[in-house]
C-alpha atoms as a PDB file:
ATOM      1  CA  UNK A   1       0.000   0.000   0.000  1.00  0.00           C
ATOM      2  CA  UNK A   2       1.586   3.478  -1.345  1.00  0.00           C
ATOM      3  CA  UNK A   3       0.385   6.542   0.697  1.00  0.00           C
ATOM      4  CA  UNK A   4       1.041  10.063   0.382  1.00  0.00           C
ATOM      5  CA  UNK A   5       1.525  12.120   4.034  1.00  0.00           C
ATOM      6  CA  UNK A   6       1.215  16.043   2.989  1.00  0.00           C
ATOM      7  CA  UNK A   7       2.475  18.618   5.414  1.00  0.00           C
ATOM      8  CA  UNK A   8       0.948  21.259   6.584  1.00  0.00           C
ATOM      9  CA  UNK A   9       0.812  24.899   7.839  1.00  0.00           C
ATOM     10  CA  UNK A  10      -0.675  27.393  10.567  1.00  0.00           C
ATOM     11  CA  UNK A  11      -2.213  30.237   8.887  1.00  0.00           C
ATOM     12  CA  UNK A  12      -2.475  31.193  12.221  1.00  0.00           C
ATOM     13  CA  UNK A  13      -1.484  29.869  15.985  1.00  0.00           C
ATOM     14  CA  UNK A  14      -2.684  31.439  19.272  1.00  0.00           C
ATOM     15  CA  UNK A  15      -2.637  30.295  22.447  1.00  0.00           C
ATOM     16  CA  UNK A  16      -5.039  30.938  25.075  1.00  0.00           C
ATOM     17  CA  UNK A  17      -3.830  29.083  28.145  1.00  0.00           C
ATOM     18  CA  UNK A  18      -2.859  25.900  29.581  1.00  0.00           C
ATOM     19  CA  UNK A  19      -4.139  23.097  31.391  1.00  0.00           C
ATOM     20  CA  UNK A  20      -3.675  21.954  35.179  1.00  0.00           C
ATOM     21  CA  UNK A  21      -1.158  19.352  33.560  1.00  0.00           C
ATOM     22  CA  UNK A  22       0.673  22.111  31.611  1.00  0.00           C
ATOM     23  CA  UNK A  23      -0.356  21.430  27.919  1.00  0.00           C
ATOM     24  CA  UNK A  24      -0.871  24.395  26.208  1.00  0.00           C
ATOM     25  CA  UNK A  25      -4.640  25.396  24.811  1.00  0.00           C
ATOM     26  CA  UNK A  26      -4.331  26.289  21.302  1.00  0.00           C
ATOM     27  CA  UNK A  27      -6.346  28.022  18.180  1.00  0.00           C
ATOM     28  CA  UNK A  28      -4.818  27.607  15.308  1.00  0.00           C
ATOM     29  CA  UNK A  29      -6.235  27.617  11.629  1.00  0.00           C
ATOM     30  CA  UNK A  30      -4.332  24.911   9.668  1.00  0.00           C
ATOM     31  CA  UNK A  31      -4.297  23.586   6.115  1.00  0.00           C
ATOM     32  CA  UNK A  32      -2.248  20.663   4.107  1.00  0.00           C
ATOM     33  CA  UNK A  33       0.129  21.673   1.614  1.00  0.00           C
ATOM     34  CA  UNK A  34       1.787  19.667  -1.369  1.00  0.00           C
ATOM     35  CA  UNK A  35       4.991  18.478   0.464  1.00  0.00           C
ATOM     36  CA  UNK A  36       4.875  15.508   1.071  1.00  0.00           C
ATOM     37  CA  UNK A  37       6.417  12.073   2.359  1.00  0.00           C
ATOM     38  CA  UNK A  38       5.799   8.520   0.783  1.00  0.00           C
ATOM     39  CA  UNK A  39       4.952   5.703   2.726  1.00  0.00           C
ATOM     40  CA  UNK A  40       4.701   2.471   1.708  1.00  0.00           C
ATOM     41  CA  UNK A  41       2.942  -0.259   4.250  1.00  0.00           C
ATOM     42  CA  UNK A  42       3.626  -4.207   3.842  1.00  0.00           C
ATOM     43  CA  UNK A  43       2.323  -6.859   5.374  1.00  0.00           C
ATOM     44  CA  UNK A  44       4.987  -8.623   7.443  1.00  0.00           C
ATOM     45  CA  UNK A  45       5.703 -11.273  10.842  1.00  0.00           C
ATOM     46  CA  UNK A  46       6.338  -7.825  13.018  1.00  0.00           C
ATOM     47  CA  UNK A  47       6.800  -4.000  12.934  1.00  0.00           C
ATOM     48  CA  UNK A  48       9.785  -2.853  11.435  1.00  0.00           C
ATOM     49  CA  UNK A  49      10.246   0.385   9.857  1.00  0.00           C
ATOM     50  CA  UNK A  50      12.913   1.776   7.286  1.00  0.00           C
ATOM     51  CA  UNK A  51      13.453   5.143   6.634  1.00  0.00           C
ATOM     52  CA  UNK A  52      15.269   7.539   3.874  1.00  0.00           C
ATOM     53  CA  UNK A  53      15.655  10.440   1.176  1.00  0.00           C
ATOM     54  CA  UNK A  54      15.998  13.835   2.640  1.00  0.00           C
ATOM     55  CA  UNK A  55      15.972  14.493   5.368  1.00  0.00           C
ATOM     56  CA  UNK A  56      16.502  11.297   7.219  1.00  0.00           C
ATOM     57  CA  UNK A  57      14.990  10.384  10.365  1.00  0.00           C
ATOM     58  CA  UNK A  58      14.962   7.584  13.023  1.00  0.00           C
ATOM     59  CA  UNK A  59      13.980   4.229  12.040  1.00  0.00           C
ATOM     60  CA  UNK A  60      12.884   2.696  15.494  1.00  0.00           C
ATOM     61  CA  UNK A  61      10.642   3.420  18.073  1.00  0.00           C
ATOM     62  CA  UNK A  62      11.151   7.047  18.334  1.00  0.00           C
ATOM     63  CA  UNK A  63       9.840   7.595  14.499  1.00  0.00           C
ATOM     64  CA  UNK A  64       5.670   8.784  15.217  1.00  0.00           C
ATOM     65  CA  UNK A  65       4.860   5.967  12.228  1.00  0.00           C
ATOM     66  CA  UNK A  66       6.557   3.286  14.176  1.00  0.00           C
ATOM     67  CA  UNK A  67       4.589   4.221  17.436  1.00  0.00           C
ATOM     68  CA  UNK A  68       1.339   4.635  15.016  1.00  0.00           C
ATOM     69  CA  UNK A  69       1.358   1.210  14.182  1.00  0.00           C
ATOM     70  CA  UNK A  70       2.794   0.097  17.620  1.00  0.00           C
ATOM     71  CA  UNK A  71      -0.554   1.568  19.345  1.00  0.00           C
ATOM     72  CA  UNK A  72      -2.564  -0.157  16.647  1.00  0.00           C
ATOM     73  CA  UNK A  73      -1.353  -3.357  16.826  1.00  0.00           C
ATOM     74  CA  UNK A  74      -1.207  -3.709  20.989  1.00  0.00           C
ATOM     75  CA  UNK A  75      -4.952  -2.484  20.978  1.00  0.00           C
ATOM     76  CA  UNK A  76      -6.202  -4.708  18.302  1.00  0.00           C
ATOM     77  CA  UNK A  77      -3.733  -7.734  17.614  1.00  0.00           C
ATOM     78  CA  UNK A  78      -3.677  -8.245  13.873  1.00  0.00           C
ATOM     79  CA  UNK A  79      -3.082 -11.860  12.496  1.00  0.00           C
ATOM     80  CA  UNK A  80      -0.032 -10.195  10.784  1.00  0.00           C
ATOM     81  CA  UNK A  81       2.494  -7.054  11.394  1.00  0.00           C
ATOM     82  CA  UNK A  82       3.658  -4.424   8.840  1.00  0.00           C
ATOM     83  CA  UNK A  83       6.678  -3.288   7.130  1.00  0.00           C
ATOM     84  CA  UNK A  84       6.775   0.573   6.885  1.00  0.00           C
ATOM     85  CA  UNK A  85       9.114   1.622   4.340  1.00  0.00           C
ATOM     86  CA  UNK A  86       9.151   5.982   5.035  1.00  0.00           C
ATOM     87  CA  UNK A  87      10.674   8.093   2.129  1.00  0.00           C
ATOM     88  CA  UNK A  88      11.153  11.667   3.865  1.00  0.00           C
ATOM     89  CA  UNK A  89      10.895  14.840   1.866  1.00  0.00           C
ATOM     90  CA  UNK A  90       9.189  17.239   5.004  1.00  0.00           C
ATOM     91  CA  UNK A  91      12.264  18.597   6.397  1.00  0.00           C
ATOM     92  CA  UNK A  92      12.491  17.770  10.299  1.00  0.00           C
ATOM     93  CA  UNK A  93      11.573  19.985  12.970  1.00  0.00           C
ATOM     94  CA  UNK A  94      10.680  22.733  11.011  1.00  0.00           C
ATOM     95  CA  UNK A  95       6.705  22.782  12.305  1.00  0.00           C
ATOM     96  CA  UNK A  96       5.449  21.407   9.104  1.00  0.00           C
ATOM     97  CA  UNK A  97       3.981  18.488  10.865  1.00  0.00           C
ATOM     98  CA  UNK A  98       5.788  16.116   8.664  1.00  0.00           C
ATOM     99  CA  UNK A  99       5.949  13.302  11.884  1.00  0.00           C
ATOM    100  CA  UNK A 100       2.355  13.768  12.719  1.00  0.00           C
ATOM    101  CA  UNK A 101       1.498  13.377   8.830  1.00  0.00           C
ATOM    102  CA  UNK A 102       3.717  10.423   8.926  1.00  0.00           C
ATOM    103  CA  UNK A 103       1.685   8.597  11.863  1.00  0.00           C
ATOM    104  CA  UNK A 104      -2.007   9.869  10.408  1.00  0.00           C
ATOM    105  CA  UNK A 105      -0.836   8.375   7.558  1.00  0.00           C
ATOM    106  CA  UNK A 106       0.122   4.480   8.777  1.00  0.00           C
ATOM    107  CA  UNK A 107      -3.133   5.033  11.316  1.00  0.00           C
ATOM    108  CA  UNK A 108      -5.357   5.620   8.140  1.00  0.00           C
ATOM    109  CA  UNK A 109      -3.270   2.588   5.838  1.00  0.00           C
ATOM    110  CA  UNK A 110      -3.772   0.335   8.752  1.00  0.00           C
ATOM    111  CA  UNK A 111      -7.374   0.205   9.358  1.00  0.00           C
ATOM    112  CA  UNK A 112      -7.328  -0.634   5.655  1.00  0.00           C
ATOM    113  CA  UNK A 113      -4.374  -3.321   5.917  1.00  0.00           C
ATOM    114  CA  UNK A 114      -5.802  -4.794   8.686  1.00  0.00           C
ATOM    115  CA  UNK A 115      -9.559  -4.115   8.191  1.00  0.00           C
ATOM    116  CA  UNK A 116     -10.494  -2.767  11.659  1.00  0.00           C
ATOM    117  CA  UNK A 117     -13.064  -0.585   9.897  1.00  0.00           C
ATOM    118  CA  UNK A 118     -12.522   2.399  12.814  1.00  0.00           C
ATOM    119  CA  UNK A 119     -14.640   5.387  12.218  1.00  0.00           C
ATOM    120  CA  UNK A 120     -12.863   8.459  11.651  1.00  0.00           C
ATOM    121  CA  UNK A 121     -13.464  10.102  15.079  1.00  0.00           C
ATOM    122  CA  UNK A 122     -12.085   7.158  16.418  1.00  0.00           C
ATOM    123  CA  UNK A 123      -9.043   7.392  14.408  1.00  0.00           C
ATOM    124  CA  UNK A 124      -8.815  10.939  15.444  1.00  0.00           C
ATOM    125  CA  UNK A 125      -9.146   9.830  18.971  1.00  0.00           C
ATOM    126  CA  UNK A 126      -6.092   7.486  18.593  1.00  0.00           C
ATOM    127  CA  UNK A 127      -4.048   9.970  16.644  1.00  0.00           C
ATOM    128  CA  UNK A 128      -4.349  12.366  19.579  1.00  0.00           C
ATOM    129  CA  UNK A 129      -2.416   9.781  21.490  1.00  0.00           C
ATOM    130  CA  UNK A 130       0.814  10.336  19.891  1.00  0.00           C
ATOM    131  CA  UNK A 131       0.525  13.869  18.884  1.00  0.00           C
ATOM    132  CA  UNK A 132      -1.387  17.382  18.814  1.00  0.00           C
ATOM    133  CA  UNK A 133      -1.242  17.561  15.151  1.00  0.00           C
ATOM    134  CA  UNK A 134      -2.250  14.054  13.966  1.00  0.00           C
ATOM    135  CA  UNK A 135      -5.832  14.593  14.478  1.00  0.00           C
ATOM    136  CA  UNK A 136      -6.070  16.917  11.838  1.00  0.00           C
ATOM    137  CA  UNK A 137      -3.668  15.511   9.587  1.00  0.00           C
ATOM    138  CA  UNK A 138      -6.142  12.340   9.385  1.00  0.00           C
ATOM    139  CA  UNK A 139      -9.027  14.863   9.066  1.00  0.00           C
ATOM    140  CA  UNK A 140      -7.419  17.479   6.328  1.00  0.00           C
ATOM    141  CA  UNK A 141      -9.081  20.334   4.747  1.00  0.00           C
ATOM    142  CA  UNK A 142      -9.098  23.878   6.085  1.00  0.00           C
ATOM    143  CA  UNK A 143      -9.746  23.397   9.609  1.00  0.00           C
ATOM    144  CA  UNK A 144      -9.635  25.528  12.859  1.00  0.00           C
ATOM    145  CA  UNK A 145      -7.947  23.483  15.457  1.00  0.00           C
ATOM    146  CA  UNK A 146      -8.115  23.953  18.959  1.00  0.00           C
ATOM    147  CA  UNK A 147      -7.970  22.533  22.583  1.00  0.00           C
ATOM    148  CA  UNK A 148      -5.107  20.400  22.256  1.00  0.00           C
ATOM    149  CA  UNK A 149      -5.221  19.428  19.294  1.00  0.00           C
ATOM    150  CA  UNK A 150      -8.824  17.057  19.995  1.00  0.00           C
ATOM    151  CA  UNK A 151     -11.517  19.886  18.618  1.00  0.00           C
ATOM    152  CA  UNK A 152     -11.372  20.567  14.888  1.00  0.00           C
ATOM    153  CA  UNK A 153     -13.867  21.988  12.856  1.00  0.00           C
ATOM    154  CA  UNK A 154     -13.615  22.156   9.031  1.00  0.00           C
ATOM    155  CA  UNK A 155     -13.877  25.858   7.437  1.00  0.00           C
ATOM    156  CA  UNK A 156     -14.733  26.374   3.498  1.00  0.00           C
ATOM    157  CA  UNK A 157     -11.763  27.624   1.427  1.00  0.00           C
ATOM    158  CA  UNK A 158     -12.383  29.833  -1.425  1.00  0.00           C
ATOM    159  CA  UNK A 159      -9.342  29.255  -3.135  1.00  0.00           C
ATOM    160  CA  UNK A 160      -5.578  27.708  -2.886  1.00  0.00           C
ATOM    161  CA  UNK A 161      -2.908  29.659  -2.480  1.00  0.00           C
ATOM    162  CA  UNK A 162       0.941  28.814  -4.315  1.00  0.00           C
ATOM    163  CA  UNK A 163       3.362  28.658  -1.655  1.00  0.00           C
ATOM    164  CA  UNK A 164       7.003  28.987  -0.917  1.00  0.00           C
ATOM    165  CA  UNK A 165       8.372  26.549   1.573  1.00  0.00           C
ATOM    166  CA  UNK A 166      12.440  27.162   3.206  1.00  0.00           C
ATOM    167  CA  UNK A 167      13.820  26.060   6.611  1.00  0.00           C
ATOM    168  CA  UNK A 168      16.376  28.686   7.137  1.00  0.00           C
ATOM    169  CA  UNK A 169      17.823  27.137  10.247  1.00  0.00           C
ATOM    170  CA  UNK A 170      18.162  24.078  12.028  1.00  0.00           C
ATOM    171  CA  UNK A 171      14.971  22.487  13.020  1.00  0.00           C
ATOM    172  CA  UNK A 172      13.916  23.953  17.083  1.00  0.00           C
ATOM    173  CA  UNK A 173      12.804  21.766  20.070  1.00  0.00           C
ATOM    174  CA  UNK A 174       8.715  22.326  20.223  1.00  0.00           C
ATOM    175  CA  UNK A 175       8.704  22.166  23.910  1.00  0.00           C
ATOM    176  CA  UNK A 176      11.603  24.384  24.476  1.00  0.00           C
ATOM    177  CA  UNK A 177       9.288  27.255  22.220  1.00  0.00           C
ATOM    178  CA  UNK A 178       6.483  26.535  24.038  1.00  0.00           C
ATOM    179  CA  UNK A 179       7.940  27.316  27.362  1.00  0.00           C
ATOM    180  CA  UNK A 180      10.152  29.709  26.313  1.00  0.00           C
ATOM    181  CA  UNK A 181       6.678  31.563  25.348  1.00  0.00           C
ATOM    182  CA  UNK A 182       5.645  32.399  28.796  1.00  0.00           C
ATOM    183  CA  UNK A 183       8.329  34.925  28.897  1.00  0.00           C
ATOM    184  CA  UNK A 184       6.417  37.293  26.405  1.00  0.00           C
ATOM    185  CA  UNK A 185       5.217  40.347  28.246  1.00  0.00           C
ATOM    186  CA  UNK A 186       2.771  41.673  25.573  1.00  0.00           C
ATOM    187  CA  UNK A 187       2.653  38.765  22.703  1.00  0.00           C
ATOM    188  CA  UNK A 188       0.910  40.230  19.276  1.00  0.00           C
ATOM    189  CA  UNK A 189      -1.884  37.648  18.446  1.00  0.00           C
ATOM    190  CA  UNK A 190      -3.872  37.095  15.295  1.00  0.00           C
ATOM    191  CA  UNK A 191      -7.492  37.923  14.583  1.00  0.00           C
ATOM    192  CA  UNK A 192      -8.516  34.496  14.163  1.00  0.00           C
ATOM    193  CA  UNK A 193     -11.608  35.140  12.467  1.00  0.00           C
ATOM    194  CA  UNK A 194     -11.075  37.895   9.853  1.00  0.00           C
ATOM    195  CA  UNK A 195      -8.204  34.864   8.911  1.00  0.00           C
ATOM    196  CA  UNK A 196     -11.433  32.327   8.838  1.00  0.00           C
ATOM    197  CA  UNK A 197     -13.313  35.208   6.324  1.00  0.00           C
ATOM    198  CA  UNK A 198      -9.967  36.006   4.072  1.00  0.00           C
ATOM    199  CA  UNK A 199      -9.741  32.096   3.276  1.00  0.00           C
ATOM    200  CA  UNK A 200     -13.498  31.496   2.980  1.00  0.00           C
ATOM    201  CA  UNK A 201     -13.607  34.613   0.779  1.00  0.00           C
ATOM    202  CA  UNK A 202     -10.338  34.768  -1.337  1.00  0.00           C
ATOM    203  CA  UNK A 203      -9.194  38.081   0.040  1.00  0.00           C
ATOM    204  CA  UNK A 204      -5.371  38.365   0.609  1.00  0.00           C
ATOM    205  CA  UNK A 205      -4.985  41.148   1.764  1.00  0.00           C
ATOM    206  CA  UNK A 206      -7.264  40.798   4.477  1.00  0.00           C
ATOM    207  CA  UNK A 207      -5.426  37.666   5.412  1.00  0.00           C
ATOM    208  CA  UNK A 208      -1.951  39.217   5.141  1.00  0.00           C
ATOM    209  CA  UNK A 209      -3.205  41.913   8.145  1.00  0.00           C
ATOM    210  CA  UNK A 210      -4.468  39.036   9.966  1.00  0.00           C
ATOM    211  CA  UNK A 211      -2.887  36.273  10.143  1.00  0.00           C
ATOM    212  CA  UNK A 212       0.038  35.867  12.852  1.00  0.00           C
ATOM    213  CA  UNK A 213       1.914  32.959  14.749  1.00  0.00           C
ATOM    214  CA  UNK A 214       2.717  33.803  18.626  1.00  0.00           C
ATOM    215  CA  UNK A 215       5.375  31.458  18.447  1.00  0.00           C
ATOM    216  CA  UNK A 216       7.330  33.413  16.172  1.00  0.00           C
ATOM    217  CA  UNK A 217       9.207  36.019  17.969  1.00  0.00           C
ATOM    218  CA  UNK A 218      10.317  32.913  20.345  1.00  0.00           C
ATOM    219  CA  UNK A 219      11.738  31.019  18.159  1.00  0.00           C
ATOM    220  CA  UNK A 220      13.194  33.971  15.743  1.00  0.00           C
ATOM    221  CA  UNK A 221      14.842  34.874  19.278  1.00  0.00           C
ATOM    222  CA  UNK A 222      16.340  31.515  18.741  1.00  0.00           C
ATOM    223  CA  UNK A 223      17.195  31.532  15.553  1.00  0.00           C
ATOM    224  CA  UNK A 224      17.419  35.193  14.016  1.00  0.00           C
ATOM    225  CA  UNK A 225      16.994  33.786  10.489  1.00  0.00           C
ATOM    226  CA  UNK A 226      13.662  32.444  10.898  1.00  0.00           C
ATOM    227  CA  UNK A 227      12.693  36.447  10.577  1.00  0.00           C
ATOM    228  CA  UNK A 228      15.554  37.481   7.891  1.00  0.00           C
ATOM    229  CA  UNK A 229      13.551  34.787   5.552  1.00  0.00           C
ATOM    230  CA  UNK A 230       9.942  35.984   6.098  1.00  0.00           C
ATOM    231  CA  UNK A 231      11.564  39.553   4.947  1.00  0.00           C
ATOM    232  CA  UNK A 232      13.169  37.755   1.997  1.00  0.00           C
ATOM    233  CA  UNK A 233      10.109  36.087   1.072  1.00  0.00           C
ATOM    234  CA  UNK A 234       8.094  39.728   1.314  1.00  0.00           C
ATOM    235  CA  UNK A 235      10.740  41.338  -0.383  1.00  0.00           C
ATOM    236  CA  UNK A 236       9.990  38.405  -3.297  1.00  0.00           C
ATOM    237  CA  UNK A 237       6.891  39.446  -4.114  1.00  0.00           C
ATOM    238  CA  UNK A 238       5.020  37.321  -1.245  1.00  0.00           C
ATOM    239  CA  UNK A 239       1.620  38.960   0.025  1.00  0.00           C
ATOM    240  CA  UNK A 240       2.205  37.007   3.635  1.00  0.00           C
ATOM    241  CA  UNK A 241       4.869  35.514   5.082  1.00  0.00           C
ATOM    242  CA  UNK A 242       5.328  33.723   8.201  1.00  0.00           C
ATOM    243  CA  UNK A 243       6.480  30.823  10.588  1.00  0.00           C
ATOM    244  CA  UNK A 244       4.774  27.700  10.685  1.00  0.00           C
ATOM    245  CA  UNK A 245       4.318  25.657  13.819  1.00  0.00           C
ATOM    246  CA  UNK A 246       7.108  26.068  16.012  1.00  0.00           C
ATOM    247  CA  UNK A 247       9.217  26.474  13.128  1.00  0.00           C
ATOM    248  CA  UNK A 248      11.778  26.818  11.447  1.00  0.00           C
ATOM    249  CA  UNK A 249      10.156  26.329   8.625  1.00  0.00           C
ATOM    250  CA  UNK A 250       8.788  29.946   7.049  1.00  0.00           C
ATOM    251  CA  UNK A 251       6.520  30.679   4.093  1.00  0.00           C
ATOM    252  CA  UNK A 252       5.216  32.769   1.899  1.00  0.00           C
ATOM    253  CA  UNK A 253       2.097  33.158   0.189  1.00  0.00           C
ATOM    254  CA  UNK A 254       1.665  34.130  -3.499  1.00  0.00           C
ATOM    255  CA  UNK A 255      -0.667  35.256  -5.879  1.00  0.00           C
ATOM    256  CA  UNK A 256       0.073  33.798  -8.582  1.00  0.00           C
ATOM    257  CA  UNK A 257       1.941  30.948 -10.017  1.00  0.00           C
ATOM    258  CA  UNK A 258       4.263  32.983 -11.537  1.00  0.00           C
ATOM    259  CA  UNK A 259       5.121  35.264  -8.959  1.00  0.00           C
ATOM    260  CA  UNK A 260       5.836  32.307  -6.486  1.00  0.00           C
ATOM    261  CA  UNK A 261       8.506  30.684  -9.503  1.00  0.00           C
ATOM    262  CA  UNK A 262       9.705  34.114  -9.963  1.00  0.00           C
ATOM    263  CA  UNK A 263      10.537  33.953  -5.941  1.00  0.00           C
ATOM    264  CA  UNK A 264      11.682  30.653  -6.121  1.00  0.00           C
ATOM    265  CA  UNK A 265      14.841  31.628  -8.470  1.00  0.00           C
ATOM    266  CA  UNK A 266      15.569  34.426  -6.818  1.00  0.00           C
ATOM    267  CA  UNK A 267      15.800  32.652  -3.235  1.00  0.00           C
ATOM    268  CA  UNK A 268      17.037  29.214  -4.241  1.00  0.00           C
ATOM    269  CA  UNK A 269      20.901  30.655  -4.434  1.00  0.00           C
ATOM    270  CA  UNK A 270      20.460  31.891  -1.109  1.00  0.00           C
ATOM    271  CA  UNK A 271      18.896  28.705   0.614  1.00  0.00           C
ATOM    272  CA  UNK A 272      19.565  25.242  -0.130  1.00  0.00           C
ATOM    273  CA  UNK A 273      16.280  24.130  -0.198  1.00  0.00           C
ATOM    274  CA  UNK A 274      12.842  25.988  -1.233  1.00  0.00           C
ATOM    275  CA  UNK A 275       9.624  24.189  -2.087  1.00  0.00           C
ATOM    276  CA  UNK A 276       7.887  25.413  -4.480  1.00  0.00           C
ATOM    277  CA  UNK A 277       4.168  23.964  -3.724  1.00  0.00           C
ATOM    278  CA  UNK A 278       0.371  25.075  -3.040  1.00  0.00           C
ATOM    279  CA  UNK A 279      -2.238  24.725  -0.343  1.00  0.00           C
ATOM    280  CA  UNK A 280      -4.803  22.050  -0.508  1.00  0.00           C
ATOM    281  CA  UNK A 281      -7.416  19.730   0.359  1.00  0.00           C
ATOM    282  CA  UNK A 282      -5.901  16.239   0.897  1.00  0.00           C
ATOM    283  CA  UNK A 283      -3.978  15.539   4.445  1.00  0.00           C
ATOM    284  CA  UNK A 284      -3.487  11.648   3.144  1.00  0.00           C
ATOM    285  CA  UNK A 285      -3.439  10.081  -0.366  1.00  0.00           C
ATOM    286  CA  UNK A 286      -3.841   6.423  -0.812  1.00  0.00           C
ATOM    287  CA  UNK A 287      -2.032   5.905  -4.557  1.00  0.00           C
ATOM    288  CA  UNK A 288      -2.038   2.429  -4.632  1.00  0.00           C
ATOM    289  CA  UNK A 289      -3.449  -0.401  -2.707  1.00  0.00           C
END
């Protein structure tokens, strides 16, 4: 079984408290894009998992697929195991949700593979297990996301947008951002719903005044690139630019085809890698069975 596992970005992130157990409250609006890794699933006597292409990752335990299928099989002991063969092109830690698409990806294969025949809000409810972001990578779509991750609700989209994609800096420990957050005296914060409207209703320039990640000036105080590249990508020709996630990963927004290939030359002898892709619809892709 061939799947696709698209990545993803925040058009927006807030956060609007924490828990008594310290995880974070978020509202977020969030939306695949066309980067994505290939996973193939095979049936097999036990789990094993092999990884490669760029950039690699861990192939044991640690790797969110590996613990996808891990939770699947201890719950539901299938006659067989799997072989997950994971070809990586999401960079790593770069808040682009590649793991979490990675795991949403063998959780959706799986209850094919092993016909469990799981409802989707049951899949959702086992994605939230391993991570925040794996619910809505198995749901897709424009979505607002909030809670922890456990409360989505799917928004209509007027239109995709082409998209520039770089990771100017290593990739940045999520929990170290997160707490390093608290410090902000006064953190700027998006107007989540005007972002909702400029999506529904095509209007980018009401989305470039509105959208925002609080996470940003963290981790640009981190990594002082992460900000040098949203400029770069204005100063292309982008109508928004911003972090995604917890970064590193930045992007920028374009209206046009064109313009966004235009941006691409320019900025591909400055970075060594830029994706070139769009925003979409599809979170998971199953090519063949």
């Amino acid at each position: 079984m061939l799947l696709k596992a698209f990545a993803k970005i925040n058009w927006s992130l807030d956060i609007t408290g924490t828990r008594p157990d310290g995880y974070h409250l978020l509202d977020m609006i969030m939306q695949p894009i066309s980067i994505a890794d290939d996973i193939v699933l095979s049936p097999a006597p036990d789990l094993a998992i092999t990884t490669g292409g760029y950039p690699r990752c861990a192939a044991d335990s640690s790797n969110l697929a590996y613990r996808a299928a891990e939770l699947l099989r201890n719950q539901f002991k299938p006659e067989s195991g799997v072989h997950i063969s994971l070809h990586k092109r999401i960079p790593i830690g770069a808040g682009l949700g590649g793991g979490s698409a990675d795991a949403a990806a063998v959780l959706f294969g799986l209850n094919r593979l092993w016909n469990l025949n799981l409802s989707q809000d049951i899949l959702e409810s086992f994605g939230l297990q391993i991570g925040a972001d794996v619910p809505f990578c198995l749901r897709g779509g424009l979505a607002r996301v909030r809670g922890i991750g456990e409360i989505i609700e799917s928004e209509p989209c007027c239109m995709d947008y082409r998209l520039l994609v770089l990771q100017p800096c290593r990739g940045l420990s999520t929990r170290a951002v997160y707490t390093a957050w608290h410090q902000l005296n006064t953190p700027s914060r998006p107007d989540t719903e005007n972002v909702l409207k400029a999506l529904s209703d095509g209007n980018p320039s009401l989305l470039a005044g509105s959208m925002h990640n609080v996470l940003e000036p963290v981790s640009a105080a981190q990594c002082p690139e992460i900000p040098e590249a949203v400029e770069k990508l204005l100063s292309a020709g982008a109508f928004a630019a911003q972090m995604s996630g917890s970064g590193s990963a930045v992007f920028g927004a374009f209206r046009s085809k064109e313009a966004a290939e235009k941006a691409r030359k320019e900025l591909s002898g400055q970075y060594k890698n830029v994706y070139l892709c769009h925003s979409q619809t599809d979170s998971i892709r199953l090519m063949e069975d």
